[in-house]
Protein backbone atom coordinates (compact mmCIF):
# COMPACT_ATOMS: atom_id res chain seq x y z
CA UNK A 1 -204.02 90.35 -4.47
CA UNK A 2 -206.45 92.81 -6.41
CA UNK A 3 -203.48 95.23 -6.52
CA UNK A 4 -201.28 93.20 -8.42
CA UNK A 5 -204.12 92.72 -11.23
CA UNK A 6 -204.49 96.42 -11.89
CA UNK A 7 -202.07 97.54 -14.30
CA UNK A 8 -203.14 101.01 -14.64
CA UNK A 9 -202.30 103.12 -11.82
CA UNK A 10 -205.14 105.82 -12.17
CA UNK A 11 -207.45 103.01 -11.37
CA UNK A 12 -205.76 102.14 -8.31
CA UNK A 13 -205.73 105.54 -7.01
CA UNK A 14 -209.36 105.31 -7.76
CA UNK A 15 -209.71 101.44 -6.03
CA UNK A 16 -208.12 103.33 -3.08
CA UNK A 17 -210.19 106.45 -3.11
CA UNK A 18 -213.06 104.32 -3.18
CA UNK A 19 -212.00 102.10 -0.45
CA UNK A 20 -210.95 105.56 1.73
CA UNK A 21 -213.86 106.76 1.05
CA UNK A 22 -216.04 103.65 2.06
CA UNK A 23 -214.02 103.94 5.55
CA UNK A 24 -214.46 107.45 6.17
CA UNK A 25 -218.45 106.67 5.80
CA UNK A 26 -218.22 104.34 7.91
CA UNK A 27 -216.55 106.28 10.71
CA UNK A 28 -218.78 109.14 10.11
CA UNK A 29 -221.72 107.11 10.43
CA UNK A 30 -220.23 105.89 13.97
CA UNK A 31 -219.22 109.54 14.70
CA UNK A 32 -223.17 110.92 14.10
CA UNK A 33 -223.96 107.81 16.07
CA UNK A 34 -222.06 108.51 18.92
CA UNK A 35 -223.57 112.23 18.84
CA UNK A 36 -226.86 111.12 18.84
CA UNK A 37 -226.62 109.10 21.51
CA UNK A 38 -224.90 111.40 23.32
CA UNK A 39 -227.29 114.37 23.19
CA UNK A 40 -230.00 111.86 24.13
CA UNK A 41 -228.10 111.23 27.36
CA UNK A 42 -226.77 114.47 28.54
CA UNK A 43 -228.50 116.80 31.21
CA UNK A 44 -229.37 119.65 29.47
CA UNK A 45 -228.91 119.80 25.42
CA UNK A 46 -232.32 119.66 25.20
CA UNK A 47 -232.52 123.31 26.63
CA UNK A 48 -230.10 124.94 24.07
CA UNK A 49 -233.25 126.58 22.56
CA UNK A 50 -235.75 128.63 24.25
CA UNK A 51 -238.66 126.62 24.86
CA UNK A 52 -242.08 127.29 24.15
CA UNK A 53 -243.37 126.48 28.04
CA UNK A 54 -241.11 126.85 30.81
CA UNK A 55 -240.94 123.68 33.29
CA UNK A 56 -238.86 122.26 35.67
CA UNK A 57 -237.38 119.45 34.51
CA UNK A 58 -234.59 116.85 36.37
CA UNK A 59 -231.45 116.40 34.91
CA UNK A 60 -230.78 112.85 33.38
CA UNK A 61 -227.68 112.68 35.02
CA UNK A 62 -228.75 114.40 38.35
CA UNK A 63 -226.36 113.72 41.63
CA UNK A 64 -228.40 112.39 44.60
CA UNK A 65 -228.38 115.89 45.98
CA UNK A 66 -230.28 116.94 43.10
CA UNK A 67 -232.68 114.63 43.19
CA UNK A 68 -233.43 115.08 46.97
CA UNK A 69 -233.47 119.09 45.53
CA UNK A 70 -235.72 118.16 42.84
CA UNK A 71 -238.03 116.25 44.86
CA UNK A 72 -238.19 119.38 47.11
CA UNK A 73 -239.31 122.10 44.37
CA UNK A 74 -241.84 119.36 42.80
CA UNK A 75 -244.13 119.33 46.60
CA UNK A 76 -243.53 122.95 47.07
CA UNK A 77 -244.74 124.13 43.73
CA UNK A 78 -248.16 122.07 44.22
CA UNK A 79 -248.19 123.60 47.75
CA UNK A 80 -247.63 127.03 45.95
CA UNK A 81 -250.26 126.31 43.65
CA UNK A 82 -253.13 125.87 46.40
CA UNK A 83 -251.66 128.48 48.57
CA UNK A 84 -249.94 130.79 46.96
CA UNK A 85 -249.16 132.91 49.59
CA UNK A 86 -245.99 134.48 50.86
CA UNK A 87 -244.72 131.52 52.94
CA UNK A 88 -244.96 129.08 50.27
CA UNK A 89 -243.66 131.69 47.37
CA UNK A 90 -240.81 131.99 49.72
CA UNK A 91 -239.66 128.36 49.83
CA UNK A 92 -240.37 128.02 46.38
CA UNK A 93 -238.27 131.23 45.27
CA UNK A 94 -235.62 129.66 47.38
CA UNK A 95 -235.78 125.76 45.94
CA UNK A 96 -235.36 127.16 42.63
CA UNK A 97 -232.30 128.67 43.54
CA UNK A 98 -230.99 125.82 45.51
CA UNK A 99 -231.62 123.22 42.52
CA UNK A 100 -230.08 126.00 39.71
CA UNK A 101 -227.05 125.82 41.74
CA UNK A 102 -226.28 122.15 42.26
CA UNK A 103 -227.05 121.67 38.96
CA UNK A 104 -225.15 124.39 37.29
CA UNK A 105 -222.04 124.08 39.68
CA UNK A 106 -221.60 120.02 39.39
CA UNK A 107 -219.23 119.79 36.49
CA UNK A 108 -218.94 115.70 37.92
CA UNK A 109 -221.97 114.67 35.78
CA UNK A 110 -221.50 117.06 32.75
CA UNK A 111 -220.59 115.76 29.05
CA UNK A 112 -218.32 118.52 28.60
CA UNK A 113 -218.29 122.44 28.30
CA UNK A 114 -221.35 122.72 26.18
CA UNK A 115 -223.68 120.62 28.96
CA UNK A 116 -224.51 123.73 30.69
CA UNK A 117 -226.33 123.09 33.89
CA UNK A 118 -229.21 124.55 35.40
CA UNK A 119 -230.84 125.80 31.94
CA UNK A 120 -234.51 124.69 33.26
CA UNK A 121 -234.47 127.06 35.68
CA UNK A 122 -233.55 130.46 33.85
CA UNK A 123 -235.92 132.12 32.27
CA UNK A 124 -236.89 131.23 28.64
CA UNK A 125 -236.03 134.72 27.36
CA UNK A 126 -232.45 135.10 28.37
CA UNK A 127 -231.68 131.56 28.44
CA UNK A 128 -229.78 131.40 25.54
CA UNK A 129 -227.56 134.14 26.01
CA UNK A 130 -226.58 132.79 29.57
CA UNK A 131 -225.86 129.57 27.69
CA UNK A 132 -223.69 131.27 25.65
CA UNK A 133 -222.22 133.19 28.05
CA UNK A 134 -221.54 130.17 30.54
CA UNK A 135 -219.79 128.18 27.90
CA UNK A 136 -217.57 130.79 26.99
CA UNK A 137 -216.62 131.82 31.09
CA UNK A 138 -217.35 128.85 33.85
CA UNK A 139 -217.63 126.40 31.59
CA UNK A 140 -214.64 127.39 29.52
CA UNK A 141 -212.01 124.57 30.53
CA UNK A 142 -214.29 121.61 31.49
CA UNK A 143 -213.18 119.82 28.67
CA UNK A 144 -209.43 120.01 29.58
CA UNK A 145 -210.62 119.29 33.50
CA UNK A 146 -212.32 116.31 32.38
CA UNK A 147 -209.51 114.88 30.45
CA UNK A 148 -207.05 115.78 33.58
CA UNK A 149 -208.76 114.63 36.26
CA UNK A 150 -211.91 112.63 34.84
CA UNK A 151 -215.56 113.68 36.05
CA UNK A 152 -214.77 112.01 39.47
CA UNK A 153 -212.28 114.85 40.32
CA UNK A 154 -214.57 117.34 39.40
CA UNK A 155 -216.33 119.80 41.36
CA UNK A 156 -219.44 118.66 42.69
CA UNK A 157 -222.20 120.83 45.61
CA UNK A 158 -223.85 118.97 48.56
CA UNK A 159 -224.80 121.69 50.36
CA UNK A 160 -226.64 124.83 49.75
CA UNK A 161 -227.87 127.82 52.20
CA UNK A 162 -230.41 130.50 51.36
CA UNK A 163 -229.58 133.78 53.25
CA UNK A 164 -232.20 135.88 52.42
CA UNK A 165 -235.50 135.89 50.31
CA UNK A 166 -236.81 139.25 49.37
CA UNK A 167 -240.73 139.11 47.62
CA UNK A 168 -240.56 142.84 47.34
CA UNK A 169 -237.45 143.63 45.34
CA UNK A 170 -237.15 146.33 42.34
CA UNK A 171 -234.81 145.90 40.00
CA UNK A 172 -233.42 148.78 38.24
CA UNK A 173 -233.24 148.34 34.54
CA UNK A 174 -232.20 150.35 31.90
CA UNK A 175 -233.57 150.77 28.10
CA UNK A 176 -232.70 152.78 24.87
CA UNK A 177 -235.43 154.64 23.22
CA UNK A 178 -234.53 156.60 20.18
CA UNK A 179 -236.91 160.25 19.98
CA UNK A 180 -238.40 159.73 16.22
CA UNK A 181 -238.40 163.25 15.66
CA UNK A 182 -234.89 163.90 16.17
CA UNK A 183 -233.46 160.44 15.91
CA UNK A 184 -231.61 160.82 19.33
CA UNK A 185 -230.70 158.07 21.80
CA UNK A 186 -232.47 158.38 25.17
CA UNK A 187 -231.37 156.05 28.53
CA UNK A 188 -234.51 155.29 30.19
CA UNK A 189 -234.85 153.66 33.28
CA UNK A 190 -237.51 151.69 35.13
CA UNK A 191 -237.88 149.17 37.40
CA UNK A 192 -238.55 145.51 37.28
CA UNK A 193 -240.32 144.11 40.47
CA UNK A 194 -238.22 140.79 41.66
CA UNK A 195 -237.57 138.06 44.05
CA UNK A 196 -234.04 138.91 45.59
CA UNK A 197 -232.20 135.76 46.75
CA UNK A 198 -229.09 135.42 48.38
CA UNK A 199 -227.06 131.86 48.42
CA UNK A 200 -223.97 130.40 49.57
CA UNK A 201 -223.28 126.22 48.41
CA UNK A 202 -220.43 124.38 49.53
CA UNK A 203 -218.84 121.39 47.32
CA UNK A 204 -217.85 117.92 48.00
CA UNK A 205 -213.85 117.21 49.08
CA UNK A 206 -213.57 121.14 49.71
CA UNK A 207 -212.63 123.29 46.47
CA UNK A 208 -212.54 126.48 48.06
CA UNK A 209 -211.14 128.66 45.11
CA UNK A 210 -214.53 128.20 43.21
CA UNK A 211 -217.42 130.20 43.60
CA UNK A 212 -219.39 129.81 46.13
CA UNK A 213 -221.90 133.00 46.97
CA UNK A 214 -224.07 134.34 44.54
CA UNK A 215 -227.42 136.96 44.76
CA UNK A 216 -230.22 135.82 42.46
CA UNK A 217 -233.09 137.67 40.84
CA UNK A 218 -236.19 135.88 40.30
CA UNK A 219 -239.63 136.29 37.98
CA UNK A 220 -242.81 134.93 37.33
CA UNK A 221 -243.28 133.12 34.09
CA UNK A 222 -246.34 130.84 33.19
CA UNK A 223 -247.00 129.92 36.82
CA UNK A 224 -243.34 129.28 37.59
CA UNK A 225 -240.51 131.37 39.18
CA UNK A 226 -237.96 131.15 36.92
CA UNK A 227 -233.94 132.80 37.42
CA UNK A 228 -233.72 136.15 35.66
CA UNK A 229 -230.56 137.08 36.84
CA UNK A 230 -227.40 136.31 38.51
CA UNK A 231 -224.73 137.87 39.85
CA UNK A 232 -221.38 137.59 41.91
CA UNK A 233 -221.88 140.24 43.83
CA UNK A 234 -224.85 142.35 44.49
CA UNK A 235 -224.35 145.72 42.98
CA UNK A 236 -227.46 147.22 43.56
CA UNK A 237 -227.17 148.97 46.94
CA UNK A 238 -230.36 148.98 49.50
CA UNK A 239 -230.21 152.80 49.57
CA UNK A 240 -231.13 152.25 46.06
CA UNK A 241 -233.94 149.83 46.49
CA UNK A 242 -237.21 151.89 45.96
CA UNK A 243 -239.57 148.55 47.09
């Protein structure tokens, strides 16, 4: 044995340093590997950063609903692009919802909490901060759910109903402005014009504590119609509305 050759013991500790060390490099190597491969396979990494264009894109790891979804949005956004008249913005304003949802609710095809769903469809200039914001609240515990119940006892929809599409929506909104003479902070608000869309989704096996009802506000961006906002529940009252 080497060991038994090596009188000085400062030059085994460094034999076994080295040989640590060489082990470690290799299991790092396997590690960076493994992440590699994994961010070329999951469903939405790619969308972490605000993209240049916006697109709709399929998820790699899309459910069969999705892809039936997906299918869907593809026809009626060349119909929208001959025609774009109210009928066909309608459908498309309400595709884009349907396919943000069964992508962003499906936790049964994610890689963990940091494979946020649905990404493609929000618009590129808040897209990171909903990221952010979903890994930190609905996506907080998918790694633990994973590891309890594996991806195939995971929430995943199969159904999704549009209850409403509104073209003529205003949004109110709400900006500081600081007076340069006197250095004051000023509330100003305006309002954003919108497509207001109400949905309700169901999930496979049940899962009725989840969410399931959500009102969406959509823009235009680059030819698209792209999520701008979502919320639980609506709290903009139609008294309010001034479409």
């Amino acid at each position: 044995m080497i060991l038994k050759k090596l009188k000085d013991p400062f030059l085994i500790l460094s034999v076994l340093f080295l040989v640590g060390a060489l082990v470690f490099g290799g299991l790092l190597v396997q590690y960076l590997s493994a992440v590699v491969q994994r961010d070329d396979l999951t469903s939405n990494i790619h969308l972490t950063e605000e993209d240049e264009d916006f697109v709709y894109l399929l998820p790699l790891h899309a459910t069969d609903f999705q892809v039936e979804l997906f299918e869907r949005l593809t026809l009626e956004k060349s119909i929208f692009e001959e025609s774009p008249d109210r009928g066909s913005k309608t459908e498309l304003a309400a595709l884009v919802v349907q396919n943000f949802i069964a992508d962003f609710f499906t936790w049964s095809n994610k890689e963990g909490r940091w494979d946020v769903g649905g990404l493609q469809f929000i618009a590129s200039e808040v897209r990171s901060n909903f990221r952010d914001a979903a890994i930190d609240g609905f996506y907080l515990y998918l790694n633990q759910y994973i590891e309890l119940f594996g991806r195939e006892g995971l929430i995943q929809v199969d159904q999704v109903w549009i209850r409403s599409v509104d073209l003529d929506y205003t949004l109110p909104t709400f900006e500081i402005k600081v007076n340069e003479i006197d250095q004051t902070e000023e509330e100003v608000e305006s309002y954003l014009p919108v497509i207001r869309v109400e949905a309700e989704w169901a999930y496979v096996g049940g899962f009725h504590d989840f969410q399931n009802t959500a009102v969406f506000y959509l823009t235009h961006e680059g030819g698209y119609l792209s999520i701008r906002a979502m919320l639980v529940e609506d709290i903009y009252e139609e008294e309010d509305n001034y479409a």
